[in-house]
N, C-alpha and C. Protein backbone atom coordinates (compact mmCIF):
# COMPACT_ATOMS: atom_id res chain seq x y z
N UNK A 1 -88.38 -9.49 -8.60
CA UNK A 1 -88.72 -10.74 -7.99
C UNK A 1 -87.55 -11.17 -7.12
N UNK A 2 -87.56 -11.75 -6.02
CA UNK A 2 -87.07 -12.19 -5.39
C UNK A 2 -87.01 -13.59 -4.90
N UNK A 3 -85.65 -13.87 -4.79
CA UNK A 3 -86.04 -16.04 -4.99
C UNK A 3 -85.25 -16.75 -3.75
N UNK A 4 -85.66 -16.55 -1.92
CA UNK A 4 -85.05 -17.12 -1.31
C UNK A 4 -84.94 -18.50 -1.13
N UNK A 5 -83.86 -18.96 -0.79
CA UNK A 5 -83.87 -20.78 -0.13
C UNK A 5 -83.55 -20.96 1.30
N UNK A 6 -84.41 -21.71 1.53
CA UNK A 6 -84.43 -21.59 2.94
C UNK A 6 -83.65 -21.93 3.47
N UNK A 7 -82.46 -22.84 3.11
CA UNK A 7 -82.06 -23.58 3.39
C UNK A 7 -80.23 -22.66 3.40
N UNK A 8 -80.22 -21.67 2.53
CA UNK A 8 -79.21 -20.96 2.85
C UNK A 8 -79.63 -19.22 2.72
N UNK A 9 -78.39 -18.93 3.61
CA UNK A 9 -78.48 -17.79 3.53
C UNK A 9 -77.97 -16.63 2.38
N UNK A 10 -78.10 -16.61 1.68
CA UNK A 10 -78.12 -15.65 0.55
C UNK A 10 -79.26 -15.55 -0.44
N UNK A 11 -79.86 -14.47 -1.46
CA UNK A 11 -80.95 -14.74 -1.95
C UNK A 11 -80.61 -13.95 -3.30
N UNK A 12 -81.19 -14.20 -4.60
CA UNK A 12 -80.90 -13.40 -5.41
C UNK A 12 -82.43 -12.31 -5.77
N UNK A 13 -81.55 -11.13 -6.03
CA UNK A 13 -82.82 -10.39 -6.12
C UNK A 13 -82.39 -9.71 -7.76
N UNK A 14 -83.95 -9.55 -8.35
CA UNK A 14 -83.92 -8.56 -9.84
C UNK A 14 -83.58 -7.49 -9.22
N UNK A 15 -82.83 -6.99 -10.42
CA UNK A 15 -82.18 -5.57 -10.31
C UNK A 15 -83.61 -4.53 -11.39
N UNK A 16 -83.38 -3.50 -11.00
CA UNK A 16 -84.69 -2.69 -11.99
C UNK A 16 -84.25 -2.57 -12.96
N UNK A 17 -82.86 -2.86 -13.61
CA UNK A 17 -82.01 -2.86 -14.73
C UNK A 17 -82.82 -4.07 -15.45
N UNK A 18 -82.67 -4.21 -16.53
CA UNK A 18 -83.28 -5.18 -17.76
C UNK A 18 -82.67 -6.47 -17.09
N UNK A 19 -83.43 -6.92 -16.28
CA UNK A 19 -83.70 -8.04 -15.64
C UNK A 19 -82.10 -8.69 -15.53
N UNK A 20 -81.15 -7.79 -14.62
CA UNK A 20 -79.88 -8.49 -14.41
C UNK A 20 -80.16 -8.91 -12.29
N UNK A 21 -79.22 -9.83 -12.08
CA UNK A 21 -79.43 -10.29 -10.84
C UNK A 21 -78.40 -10.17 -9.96
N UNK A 22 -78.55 -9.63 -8.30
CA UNK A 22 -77.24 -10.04 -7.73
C UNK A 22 -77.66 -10.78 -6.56
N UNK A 23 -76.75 -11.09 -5.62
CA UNK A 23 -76.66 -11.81 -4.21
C UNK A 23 -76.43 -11.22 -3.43
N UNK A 24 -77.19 -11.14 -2.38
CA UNK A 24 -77.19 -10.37 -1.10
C UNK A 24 -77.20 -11.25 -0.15
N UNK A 25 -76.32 -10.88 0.83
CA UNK A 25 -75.78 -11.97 2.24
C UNK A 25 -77.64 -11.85 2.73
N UNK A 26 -78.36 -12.26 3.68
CA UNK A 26 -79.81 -12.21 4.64
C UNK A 26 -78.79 -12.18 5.70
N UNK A 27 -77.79 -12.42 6.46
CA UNK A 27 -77.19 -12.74 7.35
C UNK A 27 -75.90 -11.72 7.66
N UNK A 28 -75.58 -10.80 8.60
CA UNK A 28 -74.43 -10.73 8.19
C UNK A 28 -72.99 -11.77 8.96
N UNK A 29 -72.08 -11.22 8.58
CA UNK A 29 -70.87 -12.60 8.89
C UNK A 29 -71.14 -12.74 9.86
N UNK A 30 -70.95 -14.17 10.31
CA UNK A 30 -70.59 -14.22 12.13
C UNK A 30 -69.53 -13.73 12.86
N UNK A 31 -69.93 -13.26 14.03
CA UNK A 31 -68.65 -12.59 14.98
C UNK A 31 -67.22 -13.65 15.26
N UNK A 32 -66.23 -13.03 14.60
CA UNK A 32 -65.18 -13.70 15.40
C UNK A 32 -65.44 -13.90 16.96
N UNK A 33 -65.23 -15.12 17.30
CA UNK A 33 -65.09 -15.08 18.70
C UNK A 33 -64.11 -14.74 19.76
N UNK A 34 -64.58 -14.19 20.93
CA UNK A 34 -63.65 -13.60 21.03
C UNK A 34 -62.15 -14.14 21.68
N UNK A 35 -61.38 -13.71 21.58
CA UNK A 35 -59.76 -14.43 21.63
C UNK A 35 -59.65 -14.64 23.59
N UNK A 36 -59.55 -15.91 23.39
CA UNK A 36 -59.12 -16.94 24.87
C UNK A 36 -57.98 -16.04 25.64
N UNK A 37 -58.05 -15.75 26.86
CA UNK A 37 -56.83 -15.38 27.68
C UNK A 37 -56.11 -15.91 27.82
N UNK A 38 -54.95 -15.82 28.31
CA UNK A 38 -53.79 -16.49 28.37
C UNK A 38 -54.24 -17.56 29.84
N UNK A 39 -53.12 -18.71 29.56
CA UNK A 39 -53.87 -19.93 30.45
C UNK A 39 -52.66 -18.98 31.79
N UNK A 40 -52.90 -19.27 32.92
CA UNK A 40 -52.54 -18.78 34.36
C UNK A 40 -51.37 -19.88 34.80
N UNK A 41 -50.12 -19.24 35.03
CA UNK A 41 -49.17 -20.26 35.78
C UNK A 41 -49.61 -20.48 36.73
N UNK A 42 -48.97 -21.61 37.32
CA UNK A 42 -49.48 -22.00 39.05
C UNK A 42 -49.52 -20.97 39.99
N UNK A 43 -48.15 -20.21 39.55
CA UNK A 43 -48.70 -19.28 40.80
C UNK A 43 -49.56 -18.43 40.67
N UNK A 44 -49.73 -17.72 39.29
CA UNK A 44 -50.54 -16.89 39.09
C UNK A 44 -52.34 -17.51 39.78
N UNK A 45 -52.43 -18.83 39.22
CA UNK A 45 -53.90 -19.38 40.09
C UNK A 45 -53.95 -19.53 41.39
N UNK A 46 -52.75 -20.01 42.55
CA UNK A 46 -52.90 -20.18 43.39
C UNK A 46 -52.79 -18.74 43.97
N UNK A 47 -52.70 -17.56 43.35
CA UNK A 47 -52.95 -16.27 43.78
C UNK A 47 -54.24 -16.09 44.07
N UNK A 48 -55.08 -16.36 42.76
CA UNK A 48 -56.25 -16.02 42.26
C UNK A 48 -57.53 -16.88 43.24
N UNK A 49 -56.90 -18.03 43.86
CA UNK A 49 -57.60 -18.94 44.50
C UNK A 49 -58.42 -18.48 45.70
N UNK A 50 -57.28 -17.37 46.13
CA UNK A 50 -57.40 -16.43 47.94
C UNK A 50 -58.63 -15.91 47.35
N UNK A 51 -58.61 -15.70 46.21
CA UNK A 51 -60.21 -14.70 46.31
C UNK A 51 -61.48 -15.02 45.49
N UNK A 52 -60.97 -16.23 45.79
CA UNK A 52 -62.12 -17.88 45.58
C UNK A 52 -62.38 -18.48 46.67
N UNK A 53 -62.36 -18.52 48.13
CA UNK A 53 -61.14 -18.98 48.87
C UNK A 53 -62.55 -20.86 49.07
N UNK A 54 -63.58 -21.23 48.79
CA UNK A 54 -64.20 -22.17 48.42
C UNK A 54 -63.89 -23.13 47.16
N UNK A 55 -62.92 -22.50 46.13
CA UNK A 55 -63.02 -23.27 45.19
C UNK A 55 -61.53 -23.64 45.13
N UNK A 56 -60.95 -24.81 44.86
CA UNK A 56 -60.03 -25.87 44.65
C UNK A 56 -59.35 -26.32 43.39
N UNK A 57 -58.37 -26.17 43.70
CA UNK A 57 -57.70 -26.40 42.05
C UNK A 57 -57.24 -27.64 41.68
N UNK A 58 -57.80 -28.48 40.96
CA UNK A 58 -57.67 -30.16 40.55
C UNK A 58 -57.26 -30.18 39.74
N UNK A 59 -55.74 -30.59 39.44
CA UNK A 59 -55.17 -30.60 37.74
C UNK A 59 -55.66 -29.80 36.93
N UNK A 60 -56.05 -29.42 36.00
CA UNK A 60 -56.46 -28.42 35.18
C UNK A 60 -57.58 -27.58 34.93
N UNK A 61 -58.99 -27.55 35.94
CA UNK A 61 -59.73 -26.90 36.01
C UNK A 61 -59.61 -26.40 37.81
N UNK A 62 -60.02 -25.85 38.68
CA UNK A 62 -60.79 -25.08 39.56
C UNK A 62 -62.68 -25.61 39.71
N UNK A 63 -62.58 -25.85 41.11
CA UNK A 63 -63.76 -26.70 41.16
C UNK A 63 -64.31 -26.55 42.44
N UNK A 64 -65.84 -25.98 42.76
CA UNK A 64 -66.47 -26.07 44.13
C UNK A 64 -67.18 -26.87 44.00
N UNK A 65 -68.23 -27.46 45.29
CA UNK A 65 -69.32 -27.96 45.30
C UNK A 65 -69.69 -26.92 46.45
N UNK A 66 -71.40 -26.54 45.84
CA UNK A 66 -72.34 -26.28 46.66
C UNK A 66 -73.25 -27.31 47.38
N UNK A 67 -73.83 -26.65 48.18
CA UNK A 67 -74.93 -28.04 48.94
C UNK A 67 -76.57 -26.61 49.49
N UNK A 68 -77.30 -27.47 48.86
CA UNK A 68 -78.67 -26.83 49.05
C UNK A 68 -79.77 -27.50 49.41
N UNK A 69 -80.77 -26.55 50.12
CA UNK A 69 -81.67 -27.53 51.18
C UNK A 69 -82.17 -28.43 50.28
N UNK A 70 -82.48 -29.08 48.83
CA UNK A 70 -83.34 -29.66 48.26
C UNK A 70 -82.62 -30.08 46.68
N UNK A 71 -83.05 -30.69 46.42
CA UNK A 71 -82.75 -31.01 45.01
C UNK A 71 -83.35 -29.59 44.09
N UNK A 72 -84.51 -29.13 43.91
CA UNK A 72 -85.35 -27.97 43.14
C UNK A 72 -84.38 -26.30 43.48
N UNK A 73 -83.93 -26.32 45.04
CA UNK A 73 -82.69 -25.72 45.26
C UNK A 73 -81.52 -25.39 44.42
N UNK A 74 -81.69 -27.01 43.78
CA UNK A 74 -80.02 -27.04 43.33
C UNK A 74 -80.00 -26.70 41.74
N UNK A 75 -81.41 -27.21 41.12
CA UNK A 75 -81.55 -27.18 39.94
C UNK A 75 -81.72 -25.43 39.93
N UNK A 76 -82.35 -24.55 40.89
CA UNK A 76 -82.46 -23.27 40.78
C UNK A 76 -81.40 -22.46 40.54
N UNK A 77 -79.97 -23.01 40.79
CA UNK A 77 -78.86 -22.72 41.16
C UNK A 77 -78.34 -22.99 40.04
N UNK A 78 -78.57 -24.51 39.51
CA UNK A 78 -77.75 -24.73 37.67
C UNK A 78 -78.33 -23.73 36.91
N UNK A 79 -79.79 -23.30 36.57
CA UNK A 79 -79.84 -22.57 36.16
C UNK A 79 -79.70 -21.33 36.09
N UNK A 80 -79.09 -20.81 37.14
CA UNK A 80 -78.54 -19.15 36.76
C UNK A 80 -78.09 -19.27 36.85
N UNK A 81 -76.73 -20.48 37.16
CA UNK A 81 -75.56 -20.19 36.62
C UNK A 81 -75.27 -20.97 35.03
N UNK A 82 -76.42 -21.57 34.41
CA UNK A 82 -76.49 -21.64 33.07
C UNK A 82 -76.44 -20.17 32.42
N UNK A 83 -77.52 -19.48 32.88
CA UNK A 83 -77.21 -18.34 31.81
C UNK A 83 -76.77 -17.14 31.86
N UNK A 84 -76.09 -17.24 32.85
CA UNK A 84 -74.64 -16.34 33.17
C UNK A 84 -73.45 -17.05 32.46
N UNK A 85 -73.28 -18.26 32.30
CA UNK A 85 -72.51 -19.33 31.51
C UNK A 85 -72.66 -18.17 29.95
N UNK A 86 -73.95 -18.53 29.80
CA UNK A 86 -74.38 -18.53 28.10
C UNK A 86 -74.10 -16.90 28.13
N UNK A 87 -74.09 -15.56 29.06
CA UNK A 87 -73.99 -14.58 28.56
C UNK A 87 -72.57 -14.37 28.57
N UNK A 88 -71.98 -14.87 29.05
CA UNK A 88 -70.51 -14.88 29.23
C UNK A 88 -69.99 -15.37 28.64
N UNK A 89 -70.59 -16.55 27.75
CA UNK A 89 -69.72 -17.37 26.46
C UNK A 89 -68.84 -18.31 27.34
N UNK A 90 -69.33 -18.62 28.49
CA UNK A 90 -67.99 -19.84 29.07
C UNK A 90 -68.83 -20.53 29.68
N UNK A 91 -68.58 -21.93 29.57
CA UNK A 91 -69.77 -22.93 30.23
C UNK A 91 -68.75 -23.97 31.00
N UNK A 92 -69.36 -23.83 32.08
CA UNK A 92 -68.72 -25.02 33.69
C UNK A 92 -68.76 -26.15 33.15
N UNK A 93 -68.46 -27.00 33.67
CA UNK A 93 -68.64 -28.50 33.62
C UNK A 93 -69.62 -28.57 34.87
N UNK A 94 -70.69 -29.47 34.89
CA UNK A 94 -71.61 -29.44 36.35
C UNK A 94 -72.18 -30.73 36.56
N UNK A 95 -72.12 -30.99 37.54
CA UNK A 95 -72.24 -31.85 38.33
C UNK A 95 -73.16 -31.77 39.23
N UNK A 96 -74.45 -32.70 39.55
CA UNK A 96 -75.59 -32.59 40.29
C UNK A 96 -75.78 -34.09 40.95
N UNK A 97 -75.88 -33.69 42.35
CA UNK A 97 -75.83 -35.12 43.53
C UNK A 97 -76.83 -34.64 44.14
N UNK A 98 -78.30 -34.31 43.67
CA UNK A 98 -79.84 -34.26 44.59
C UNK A 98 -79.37 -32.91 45.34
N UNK A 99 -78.68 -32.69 46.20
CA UNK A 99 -78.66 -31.20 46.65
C UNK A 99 -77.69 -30.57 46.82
N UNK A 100 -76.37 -31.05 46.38
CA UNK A 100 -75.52 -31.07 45.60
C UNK A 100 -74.81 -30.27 44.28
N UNK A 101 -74.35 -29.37 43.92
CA UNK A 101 -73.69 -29.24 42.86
C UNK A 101 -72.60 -28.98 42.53
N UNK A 102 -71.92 -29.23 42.10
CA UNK A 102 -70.34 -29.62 41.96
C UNK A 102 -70.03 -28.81 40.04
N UNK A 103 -69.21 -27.24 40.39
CA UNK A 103 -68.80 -27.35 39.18
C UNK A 103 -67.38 -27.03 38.62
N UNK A 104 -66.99 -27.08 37.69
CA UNK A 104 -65.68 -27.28 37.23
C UNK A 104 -65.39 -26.26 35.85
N UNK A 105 -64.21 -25.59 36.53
CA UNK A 105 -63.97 -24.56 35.23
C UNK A 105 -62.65 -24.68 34.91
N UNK A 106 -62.62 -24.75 33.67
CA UNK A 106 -61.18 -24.49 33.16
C UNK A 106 -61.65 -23.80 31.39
N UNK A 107 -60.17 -22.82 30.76
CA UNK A 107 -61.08 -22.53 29.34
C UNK A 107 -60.20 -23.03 28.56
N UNK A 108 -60.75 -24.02 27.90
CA UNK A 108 -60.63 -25.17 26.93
C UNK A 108 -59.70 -24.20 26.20
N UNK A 109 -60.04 -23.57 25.07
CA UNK A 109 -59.28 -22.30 24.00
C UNK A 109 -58.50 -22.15 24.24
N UNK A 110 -57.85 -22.20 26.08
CA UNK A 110 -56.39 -21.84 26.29
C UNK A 110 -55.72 -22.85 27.14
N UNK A 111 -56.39 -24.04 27.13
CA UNK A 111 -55.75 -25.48 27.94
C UNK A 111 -55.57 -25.13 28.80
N UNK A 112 -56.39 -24.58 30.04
CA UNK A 112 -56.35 -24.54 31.51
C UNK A 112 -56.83 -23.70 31.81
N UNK A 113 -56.47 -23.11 33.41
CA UNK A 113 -57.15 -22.26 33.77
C UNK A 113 -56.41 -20.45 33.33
N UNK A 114 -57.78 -19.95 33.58
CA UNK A 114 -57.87 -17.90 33.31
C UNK A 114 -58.77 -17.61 34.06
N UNK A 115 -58.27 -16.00 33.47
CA UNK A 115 -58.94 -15.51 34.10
C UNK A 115 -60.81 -15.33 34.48
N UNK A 116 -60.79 -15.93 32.84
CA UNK A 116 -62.47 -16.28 32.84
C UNK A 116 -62.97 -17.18 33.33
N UNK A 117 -62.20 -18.24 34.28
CA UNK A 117 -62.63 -19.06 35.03
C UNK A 117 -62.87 -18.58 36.58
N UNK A 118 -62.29 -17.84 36.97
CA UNK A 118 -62.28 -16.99 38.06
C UNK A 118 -63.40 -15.89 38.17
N UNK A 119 -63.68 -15.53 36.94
CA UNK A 119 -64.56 -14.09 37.19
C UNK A 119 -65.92 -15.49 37.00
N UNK A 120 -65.99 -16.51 36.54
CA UNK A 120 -67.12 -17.05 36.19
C UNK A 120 -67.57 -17.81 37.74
N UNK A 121 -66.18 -18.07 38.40
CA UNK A 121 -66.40 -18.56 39.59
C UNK A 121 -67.02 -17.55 40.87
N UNK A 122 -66.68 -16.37 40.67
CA UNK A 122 -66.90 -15.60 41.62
C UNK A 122 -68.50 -15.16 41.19
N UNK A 123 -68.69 -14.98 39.93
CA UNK A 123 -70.31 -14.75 39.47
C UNK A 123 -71.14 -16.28 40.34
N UNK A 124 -71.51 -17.30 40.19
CA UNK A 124 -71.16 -18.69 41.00
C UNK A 124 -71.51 -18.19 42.32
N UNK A 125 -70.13 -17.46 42.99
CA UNK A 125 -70.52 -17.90 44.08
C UNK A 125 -71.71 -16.67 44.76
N UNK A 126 -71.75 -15.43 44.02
CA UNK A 126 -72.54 -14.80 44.26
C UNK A 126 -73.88 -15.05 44.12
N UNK A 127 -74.16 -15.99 42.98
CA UNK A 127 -75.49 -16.30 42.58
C UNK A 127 -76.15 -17.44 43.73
N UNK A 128 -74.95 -18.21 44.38
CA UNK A 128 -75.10 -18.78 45.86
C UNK A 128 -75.29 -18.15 46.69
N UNK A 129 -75.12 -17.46 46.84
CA UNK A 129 -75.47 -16.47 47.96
C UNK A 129 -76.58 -15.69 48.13
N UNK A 130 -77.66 -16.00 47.05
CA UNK A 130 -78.79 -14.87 46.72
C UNK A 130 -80.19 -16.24 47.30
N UNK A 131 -79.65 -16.22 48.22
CA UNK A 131 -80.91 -17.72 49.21
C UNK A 131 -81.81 -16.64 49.12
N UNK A 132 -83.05 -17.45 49.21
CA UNK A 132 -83.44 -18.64 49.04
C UNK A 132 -83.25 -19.07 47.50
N UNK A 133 -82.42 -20.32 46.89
CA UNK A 133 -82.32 -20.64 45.73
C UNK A 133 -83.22 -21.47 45.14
């Protein structure tokens, strides 16, 4: 017999032994996440910027705004770069003005900017570039 709760993950199951019981994970562990890059000296970002050369560095994040023919444009645009965000494990800060979008990266884990703000920016600007949005 077997006796789950829904409510957590482990369950105890009979053993075929004279009715002794153990616990089995349903889940296995969660993934460590993975370890933050090192945050970028100034110069190291204002290197990294040349091959951004649209996006702007504001105190502690890196930041463009796009502009698109329409508001439905723009929302087309948050969303793939939502889930390029979500496959990448790093999420912008974003900002939406009707046709408009304005976003902002820095990685929190390492108090400023990296390199994963850069590769997330350049994914960004490619996904701008794939008009009609």
């Amino acid at each position: 017999m077997a006796k789950v709760s829904r409510g957590s993950k482990s369950a105890t199951k009979a053993s075929p032994e004279a009715g002794s019981t153990q616990s089995a994970s349903l889940a296995s562990a969660p993934e460590a996440p993975p370890s933050a890059p090192a945050k970028m000296s100034e110069a190291e970002v204002e290197v990294a910027l040349k091959t951004t050369p649209e996006w702007s560095h504001i105190g502690e994040v890196i930041q463009r705004t796009y502009q698109f023919s329409d508001f439905v444009a723009s929302m087309r645009f948050v969303n793939a770069v939502a889930l390029e965000a979500e496959r990448a494990q790093h999420h912008p800060d974003i900002m939406v003005r009707y046709n408009k979008v304005t976003l902002s990266l820095a990685t929190h884990d390492a108090g400023g900017i990296t390199t994963k703000d850069f590769a997330l920016a350049a994914e960004a600007d490619r996904l701008a570039g794939q008009r009609p949005i």
